[in-house]
Protein backbone atom coordinates (compact mmCIF):
# COMPACT_ATOMS: atom_id res chain seq x y z
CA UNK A 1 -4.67 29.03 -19.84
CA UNK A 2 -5.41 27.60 -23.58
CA UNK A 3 -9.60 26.98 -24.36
CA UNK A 4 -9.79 24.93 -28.01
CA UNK A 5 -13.28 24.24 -28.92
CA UNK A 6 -13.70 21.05 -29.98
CA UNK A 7 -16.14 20.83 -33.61
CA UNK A 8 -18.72 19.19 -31.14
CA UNK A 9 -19.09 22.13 -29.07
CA UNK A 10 -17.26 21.07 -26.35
CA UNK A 11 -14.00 22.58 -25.54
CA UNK A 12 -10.76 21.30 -24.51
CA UNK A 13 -8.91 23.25 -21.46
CA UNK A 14 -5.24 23.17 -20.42
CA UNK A 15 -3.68 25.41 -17.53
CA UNK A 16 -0.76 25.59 -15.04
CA UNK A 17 -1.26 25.96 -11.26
CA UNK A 18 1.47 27.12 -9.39
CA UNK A 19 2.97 24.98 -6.43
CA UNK A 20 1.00 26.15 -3.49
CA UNK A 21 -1.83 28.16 -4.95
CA UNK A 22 -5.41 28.60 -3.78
CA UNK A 23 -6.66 26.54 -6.55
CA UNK A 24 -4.26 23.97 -6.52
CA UNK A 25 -4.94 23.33 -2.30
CA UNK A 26 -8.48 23.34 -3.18
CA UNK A 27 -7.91 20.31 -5.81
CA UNK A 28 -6.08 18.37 -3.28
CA UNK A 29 -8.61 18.93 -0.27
CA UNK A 30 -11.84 18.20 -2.39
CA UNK A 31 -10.00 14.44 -3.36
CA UNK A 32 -9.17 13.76 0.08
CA UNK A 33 -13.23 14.69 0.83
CA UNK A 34 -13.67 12.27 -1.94
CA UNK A 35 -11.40 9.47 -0.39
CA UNK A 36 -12.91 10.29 3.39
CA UNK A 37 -16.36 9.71 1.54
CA UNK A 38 -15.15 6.37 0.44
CA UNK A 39 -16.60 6.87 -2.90
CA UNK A 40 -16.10 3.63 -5.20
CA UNK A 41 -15.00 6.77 -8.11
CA UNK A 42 -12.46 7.86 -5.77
CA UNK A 43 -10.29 5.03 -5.82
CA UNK A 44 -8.79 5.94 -9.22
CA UNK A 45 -6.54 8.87 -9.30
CA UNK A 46 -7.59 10.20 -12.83
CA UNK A 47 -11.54 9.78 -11.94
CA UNK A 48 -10.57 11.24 -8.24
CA UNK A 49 -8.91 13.93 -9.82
CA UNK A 50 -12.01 15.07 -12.50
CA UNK A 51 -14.21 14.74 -9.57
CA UNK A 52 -12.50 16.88 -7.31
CA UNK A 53 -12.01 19.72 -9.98
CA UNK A 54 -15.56 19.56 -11.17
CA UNK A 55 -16.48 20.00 -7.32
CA UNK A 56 -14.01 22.62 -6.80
CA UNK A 57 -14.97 24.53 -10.15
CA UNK A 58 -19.37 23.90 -8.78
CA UNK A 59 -18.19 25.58 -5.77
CA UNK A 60 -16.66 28.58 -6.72
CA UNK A 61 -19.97 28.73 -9.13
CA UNK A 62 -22.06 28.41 -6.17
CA UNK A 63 -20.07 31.03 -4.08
CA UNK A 64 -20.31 33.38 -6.66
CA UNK A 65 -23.99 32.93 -7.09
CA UNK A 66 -24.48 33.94 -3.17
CA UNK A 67 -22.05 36.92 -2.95
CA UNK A 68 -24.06 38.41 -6.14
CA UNK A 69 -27.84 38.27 -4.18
C-alpha cells in the first residue's frame, strides 16, 4: 500500500488486492447491493466502484467499533 498526502491535507491511496481476497469479494458484493438498490450513482462503474469501497471501508469501521464495546 502507498499513502501520499496531498499539500491540502488530503491523501492519495494506491494498493493491490489479490484475485480472490476478502477485501476484494467485499468490493464486488457491496456494487452489486448498489446495482440491486437501483441507485441512479450506480450506473457508472467508476462512481459504483467509490461507492462500494467507501461502504465497504464504513463497514469494517462500524464492525470494529462494536467488537471494541
Amino acid at each position: 500500500m502507498d499513502v501520499r498526502r496531498r499539500p491540502d491535507g488530503s491523501a492519495h491511496v494506491k494498493f493491490r488486492l489479490m484475485p480472490g481476497s476478502a477485501f476484494l469479494r467485499a468490493l464486488r458484493l457491496a456494487e452489486i447491493e448498489l446495482l440491486l438498490d437501483d441507485d441512479p450513482r450506480a450506473r457508472q462503474k467508476e462512481t459504483r466502484q467509490y461507492d462500494a469501497f467507501l461502504m465497504v471501508v464504513d463497514r469494517i469501521g462500524e464492525a470494529a467499533r462494536s467488537s471494541s464495546t
